[in-house]
Protein backbone atom coordinates (compact mmCIF):
# COMPACT_ATOMS: atom_id res chain seq x y z
CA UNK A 1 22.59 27.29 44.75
CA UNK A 2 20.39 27.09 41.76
CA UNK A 3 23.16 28.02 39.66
CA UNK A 4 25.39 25.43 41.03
CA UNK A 5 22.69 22.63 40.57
CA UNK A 6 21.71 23.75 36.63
CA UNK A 7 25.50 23.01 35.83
CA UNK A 8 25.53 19.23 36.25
CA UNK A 9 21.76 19.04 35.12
CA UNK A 10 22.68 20.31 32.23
CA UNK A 11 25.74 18.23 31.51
CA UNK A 12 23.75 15.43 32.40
CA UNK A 13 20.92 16.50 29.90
CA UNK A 14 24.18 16.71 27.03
CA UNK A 15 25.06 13.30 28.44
CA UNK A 16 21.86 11.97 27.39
CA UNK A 17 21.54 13.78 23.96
CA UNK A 18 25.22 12.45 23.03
CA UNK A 19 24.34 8.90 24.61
CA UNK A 20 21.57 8.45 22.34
CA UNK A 21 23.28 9.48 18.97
CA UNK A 22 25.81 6.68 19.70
CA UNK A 23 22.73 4.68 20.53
CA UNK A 24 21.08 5.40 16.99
CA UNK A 25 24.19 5.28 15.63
CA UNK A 26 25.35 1.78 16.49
CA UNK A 27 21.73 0.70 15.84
CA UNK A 28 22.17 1.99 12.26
CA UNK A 29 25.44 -0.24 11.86
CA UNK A 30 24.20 -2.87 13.44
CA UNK A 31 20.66 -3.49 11.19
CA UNK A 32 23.11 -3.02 8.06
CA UNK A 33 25.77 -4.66 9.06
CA UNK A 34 24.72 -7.70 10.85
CA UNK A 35 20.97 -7.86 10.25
CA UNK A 36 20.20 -11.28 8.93
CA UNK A 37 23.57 -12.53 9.96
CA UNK A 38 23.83 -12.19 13.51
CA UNK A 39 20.65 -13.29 15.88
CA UNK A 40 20.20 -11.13 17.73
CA UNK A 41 20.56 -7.62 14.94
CA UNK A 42 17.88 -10.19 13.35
CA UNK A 43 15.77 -9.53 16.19
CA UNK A 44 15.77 -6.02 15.89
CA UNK A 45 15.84 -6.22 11.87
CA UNK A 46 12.05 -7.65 12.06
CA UNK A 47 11.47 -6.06 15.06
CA UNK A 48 9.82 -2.90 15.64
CA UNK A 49 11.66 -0.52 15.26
CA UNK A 50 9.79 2.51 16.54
CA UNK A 51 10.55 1.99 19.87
CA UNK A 52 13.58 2.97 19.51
CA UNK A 53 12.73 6.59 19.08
CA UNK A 54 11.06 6.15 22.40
CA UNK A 55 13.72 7.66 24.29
CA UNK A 56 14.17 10.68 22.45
CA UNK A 57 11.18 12.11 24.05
CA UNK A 58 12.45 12.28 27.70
CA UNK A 59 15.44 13.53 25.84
CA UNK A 60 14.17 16.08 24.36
CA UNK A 61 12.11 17.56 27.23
CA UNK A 62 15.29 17.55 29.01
CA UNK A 63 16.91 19.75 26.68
CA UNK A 64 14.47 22.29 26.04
CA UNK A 65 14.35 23.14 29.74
CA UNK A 66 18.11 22.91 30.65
CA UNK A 67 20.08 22.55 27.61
CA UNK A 68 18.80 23.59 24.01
CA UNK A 69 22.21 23.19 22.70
CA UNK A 70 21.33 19.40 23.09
CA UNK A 71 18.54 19.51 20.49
CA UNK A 72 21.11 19.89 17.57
CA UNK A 73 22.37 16.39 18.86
CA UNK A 74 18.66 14.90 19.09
CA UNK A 75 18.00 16.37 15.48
CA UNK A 76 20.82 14.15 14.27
CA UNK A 77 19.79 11.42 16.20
CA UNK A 78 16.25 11.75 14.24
CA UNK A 79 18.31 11.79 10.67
CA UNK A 80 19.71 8.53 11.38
CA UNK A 81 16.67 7.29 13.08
CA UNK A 82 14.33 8.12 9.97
CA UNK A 83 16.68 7.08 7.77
CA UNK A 84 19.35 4.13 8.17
CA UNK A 85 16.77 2.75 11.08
CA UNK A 86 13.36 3.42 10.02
CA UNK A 87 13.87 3.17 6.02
CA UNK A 88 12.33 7.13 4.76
CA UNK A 89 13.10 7.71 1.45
CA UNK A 90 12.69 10.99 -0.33
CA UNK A 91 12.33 10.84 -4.20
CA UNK A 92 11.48 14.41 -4.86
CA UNK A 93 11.15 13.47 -8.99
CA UNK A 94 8.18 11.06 -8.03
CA UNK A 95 6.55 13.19 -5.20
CA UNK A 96 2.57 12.94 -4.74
CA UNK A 97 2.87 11.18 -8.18
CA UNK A 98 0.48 8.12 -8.46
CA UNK A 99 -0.92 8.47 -12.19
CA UNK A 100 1.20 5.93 -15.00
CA UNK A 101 3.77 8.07 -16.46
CA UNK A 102 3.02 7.95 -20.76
CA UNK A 103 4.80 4.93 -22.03
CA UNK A 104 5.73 3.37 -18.36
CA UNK A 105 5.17 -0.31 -17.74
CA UNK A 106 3.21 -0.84 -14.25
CA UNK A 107 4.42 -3.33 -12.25
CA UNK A 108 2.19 -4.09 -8.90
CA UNK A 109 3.16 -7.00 -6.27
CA UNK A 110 0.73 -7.99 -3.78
CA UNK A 111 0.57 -11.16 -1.15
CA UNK A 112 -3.08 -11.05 -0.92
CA UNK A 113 -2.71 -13.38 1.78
CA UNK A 114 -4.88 -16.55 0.59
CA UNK A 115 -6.94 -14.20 -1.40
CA UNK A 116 -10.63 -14.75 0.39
CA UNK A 117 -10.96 -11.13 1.30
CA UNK A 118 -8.74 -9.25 -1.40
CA UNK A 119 -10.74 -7.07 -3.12
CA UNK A 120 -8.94 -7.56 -6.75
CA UNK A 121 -11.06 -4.94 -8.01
CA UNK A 122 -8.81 -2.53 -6.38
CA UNK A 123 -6.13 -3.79 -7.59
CA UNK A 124 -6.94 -3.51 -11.26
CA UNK A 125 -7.85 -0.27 -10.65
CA UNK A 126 -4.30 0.64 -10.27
CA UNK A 127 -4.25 0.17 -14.14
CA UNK A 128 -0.73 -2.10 -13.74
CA UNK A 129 0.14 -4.24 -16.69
CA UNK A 130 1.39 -7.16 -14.51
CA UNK A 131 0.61 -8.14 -11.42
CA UNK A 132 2.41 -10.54 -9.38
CA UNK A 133 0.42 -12.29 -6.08
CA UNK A 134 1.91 -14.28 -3.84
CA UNK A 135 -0.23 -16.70 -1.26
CA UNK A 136 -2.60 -17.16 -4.28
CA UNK A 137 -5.08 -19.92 -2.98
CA UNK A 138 -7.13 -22.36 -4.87
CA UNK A 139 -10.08 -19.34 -4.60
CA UNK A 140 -8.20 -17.07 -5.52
CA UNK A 141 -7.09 -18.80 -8.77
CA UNK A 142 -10.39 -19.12 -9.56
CA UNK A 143 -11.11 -15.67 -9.67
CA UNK A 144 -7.78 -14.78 -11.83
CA UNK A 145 -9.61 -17.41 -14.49
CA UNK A 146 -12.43 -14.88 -14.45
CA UNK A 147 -10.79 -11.98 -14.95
CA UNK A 148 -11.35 -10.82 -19.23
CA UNK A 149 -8.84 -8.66 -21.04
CA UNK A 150 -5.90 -10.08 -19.26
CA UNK A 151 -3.86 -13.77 -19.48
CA UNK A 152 -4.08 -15.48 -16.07
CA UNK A 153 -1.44 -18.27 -14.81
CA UNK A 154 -3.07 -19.54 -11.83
CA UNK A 155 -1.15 -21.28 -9.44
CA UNK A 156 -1.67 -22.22 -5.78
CA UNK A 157 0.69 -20.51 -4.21
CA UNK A 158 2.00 -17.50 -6.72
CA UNK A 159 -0.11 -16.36 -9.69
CA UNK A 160 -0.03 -13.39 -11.99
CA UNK A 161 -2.41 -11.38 -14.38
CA UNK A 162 -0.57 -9.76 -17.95
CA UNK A 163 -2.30 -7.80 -20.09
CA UNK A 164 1.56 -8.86 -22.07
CA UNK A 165 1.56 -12.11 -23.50
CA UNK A 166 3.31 -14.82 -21.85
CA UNK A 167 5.46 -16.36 -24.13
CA UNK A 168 6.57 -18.83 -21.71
CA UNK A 169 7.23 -20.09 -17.87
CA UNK A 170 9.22 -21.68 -15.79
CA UNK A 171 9.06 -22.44 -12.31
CA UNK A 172 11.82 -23.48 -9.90
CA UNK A 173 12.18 -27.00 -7.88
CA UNK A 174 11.92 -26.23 -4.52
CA UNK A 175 14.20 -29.03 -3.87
CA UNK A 176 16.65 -26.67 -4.87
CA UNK A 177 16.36 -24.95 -1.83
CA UNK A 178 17.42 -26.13 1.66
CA UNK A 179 14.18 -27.44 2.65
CA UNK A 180 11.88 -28.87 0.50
CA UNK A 181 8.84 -26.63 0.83
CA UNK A 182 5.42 -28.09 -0.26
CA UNK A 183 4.55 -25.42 -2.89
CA UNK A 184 6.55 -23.31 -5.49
CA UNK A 185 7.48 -20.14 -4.63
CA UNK A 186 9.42 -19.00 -7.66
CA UNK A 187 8.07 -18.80 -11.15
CA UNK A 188 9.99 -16.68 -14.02
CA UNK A 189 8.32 -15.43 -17.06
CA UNK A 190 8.74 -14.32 -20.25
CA UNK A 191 6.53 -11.57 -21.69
CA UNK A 192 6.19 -9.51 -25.01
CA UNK A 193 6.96 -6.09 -25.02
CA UNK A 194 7.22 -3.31 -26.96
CA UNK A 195 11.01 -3.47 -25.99
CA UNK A 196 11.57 -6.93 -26.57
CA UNK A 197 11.45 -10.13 -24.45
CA UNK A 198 10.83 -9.61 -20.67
CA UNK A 199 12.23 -11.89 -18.11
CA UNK A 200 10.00 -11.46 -15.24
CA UNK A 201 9.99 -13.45 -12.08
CA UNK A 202 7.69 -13.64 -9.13
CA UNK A 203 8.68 -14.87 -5.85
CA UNK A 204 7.92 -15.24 -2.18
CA UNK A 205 10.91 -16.46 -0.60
CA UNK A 206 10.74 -18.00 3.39
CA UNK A 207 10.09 -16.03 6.46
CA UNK A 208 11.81 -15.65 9.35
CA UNK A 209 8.90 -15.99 11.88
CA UNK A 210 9.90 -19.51 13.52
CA UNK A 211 12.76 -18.21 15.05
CA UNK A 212 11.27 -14.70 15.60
CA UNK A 213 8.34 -16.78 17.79
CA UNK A 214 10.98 -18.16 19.55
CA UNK A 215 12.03 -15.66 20.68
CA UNK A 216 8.72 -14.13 21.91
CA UNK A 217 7.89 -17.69 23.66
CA UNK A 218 10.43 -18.15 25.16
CA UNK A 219 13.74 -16.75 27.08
CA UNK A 220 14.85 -14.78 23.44
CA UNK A 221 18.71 -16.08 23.93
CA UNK A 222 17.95 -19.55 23.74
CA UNK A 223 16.13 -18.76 20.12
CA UNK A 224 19.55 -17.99 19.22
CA UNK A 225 19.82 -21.45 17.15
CA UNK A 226 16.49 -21.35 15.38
CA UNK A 227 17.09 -17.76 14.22
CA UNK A 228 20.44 -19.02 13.02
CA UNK A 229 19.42 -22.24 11.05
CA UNK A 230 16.88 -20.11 9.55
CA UNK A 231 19.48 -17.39 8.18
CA UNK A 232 21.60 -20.36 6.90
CA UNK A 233 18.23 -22.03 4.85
CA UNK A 234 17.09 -18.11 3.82
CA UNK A 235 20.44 -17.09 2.65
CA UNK A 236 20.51 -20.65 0.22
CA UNK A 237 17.45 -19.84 -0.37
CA UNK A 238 18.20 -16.33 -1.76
CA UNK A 239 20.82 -17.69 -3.60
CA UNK A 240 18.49 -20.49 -5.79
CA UNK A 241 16.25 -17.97 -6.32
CA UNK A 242 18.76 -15.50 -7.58
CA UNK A 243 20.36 -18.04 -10.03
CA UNK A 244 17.14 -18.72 -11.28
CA UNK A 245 16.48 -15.14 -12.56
CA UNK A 246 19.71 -15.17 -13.72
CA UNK A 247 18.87 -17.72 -16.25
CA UNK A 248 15.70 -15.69 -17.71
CA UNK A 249 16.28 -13.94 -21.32
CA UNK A 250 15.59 -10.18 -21.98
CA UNK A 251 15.37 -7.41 -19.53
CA UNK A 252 15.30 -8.43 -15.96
CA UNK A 253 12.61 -7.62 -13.65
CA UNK A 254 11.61 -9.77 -10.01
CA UNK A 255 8.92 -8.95 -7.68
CA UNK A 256 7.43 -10.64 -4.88
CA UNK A 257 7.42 -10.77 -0.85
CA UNK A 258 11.24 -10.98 -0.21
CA UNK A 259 10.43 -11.70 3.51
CA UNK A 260 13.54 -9.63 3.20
CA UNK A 261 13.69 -6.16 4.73
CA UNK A 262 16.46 -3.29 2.60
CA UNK A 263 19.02 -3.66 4.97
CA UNK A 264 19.32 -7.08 5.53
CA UNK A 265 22.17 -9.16 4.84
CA UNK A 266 20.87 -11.36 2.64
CA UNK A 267 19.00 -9.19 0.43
CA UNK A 268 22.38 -6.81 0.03
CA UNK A 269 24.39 -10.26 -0.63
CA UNK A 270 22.05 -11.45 -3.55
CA UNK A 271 20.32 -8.60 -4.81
CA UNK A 272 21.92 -5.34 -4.37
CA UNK A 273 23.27 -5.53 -7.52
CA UNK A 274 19.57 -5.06 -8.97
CA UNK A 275 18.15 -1.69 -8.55
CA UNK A 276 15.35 -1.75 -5.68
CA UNK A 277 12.67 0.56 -7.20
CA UNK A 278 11.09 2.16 -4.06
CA UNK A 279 14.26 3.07 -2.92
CA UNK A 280 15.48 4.41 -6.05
CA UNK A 281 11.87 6.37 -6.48
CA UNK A 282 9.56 5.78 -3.68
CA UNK A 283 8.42 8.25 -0.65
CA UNK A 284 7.88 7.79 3.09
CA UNK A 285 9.05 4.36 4.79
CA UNK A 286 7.12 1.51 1.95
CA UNK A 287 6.02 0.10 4.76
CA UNK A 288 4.07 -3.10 2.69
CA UNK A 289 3.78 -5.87 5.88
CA UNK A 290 1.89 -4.65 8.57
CA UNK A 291 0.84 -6.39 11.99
CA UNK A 292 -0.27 -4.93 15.12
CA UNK A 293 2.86 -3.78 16.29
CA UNK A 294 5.07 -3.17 13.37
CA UNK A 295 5.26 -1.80 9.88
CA UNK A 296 8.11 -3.58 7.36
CA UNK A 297 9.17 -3.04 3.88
CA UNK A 298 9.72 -6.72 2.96
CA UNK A 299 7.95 -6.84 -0.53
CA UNK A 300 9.99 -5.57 -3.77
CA UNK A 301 10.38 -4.83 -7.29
CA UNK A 302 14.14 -4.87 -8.76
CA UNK A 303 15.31 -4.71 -11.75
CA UNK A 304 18.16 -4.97 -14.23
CA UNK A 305 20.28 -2.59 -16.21
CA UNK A 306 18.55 -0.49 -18.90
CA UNK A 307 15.31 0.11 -16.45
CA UNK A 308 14.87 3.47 -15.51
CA UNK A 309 12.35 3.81 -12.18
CA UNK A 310 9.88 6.37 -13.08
CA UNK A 311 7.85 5.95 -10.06
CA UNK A 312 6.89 3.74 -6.59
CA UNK A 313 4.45 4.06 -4.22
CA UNK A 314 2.72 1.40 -1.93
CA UNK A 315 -0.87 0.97 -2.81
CA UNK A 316 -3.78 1.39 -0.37
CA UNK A 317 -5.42 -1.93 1.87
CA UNK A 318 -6.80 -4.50 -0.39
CA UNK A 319 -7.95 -6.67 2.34
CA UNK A 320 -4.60 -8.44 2.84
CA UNK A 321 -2.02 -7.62 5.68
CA UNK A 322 -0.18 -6.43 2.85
CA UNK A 323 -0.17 -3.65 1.15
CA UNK A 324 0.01 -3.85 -3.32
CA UNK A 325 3.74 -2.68 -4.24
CA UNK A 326 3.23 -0.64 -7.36
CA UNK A 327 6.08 0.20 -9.97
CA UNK A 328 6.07 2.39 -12.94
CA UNK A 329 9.47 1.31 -15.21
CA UNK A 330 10.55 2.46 -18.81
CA UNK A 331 13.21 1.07 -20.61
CA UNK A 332 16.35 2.88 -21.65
CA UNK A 333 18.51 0.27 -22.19
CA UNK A 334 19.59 -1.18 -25.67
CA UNK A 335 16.31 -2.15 -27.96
């Protein structure tokens, strides 16, 4: 009789196993495929995304007791989880490597969040040669005027430090974007190099949390038309922003909080043609926002042809709820 009942256990346990690889599967397609484009694959693009390997647990038990054939179906399952779902990159040229590589420009982003607790000492101590903040502050400015050895543009809501001279700035209109936004969120620069001119542009583009909110306030399918205005004014906005850096002279390079995670559509549709350096060189998941319940890699540094990524790596707490995004580049392109 115990035979007789282990046979349909265990097909049920394989049921399972091969149940949840579609699961992960279509998940997968779904965040690159219709994240940022459909509402509710938004959801689960900000979302997080953890709980999805929830399931895998039961799952698992199941097969080690009736079915270990089953685990070879949970272990792909886990590849697509950590992966397509859950963002792990393996760089195995920039493993455990968080000195400057000789000759390599640093590049470090950080929102720092209004700037009252940041602890810009840290920062510096990275050793970058340009950092770009975002959510700057009037405070926060101040301090940047402080700072000695480096040039400051202080700006309420995003600043930088160079230790390469600024030749010159620019900063976008927001009335250029969809909605006119009460602070500028786009600034390009140019900056002497060793190499040449440097077009370098900080950003922090709009989030998505009003129709995210929504969604947790009330019944999540009748957030369905916030979350979709908000795609429309983020994708426009994406696409000022990007026409803006295309207008910069020298070697491109933009940095900033995207409020854009890899795999949405939006950041694929206006720049995946730029090389995103922690995927091209980074470690582990680049996780940069974090809140309570999630973890999201939403703050970048791309750049243009002729950059080769040495190295990224997300720097430790500063006293913002992000984390400092730091880039080593060198140029190979034509001097």
């Amino acid at each position: 009789m115990r035979g007789l009942l282990a046979i349909p256990v265990r097909r049920l346990s394989r049921l399972l196993s091969w149940t949840y690889l579609g699961a992960v599967a279509t998940l997968a397609a779904t965040l690159w495929g219709l994240g940022d484009r459909w509402w509710l694959a938004t959801l689960a693009l900000y979302g997080p995304r953890w709980i999805f390997a929830l399931p895998a647990i039961p799952i698992a038990l199941a097969a080690m007791l009736v079915d270990r054939r089953g685990l070879g179906l949970l272990a792909a399952s886990a590849l697509i989880l950590a992966g397509p779902v859950l963002g792990l990159r393996v760089s195995p040229r920039s493993w455990r490597q968080t000195e400057q590589p000789a000759g390599a420009l640093r590049i470090i982003s950080a929102n720092v969040e209004g700037g009252q607790q940041v602890d810009l000492d840290r920062i510096l101590a990275l050793e970058p040669d340009v950092v770009l903040f975002q959510e700057c502050g009037p405070e926060f400015d101040a301090r940047l005027r402080g700072v000695t050895g480096w040039q400051a543009d202080p700006e309420p809501y995003v600043c930088a430090l160079s230790r390469l001279p600024i030749l010159a700035r620019a900063r976008q209109d927001p009335t250029e974007f969809w909605r006119v936004r009460g602070s500028d969120n786009v600034i390009r620069y140019e900056l002497e190099s060793r190499w040449g001119a440097l077009s370098v542009t900080n950003v922090h583009l709009n989030t998505p949390r009003s129709g995210l909110q929504d969604a947790m306030r009330i019944r999540f399918w009748q957030a369905a038309g916030t979350i979709a205005e908000n795609i429309f004014e983020r994708d426009l906005e994406s696409a000022a922003a990007r026409r803006w850096v295309n207008q910069g002279r020298g070697p491109t390079i933009v940095g900033g909080d995207f409020n854009l995670p890899a795999e949405s559509t939006i950041f694929r549709n206006h720049w995946g043609d730029l090389t995103d350096a922690f995927s091209a060189a980074g470690n582990g998941f680049g996780t940069t926002k974090h809140t309570r319940w999630i973890g999201i890699r939403i703050d970048h540094v791309l750049v243009g042809p002729g950059w080769e990524v040495r190295n990224a790596f997300v720097g430790p707490a500063v006293g913002s709820d992000h984390h400092p995004l730091v880039v080593d580049l060198e140029w190979r392109g034509k001097p």
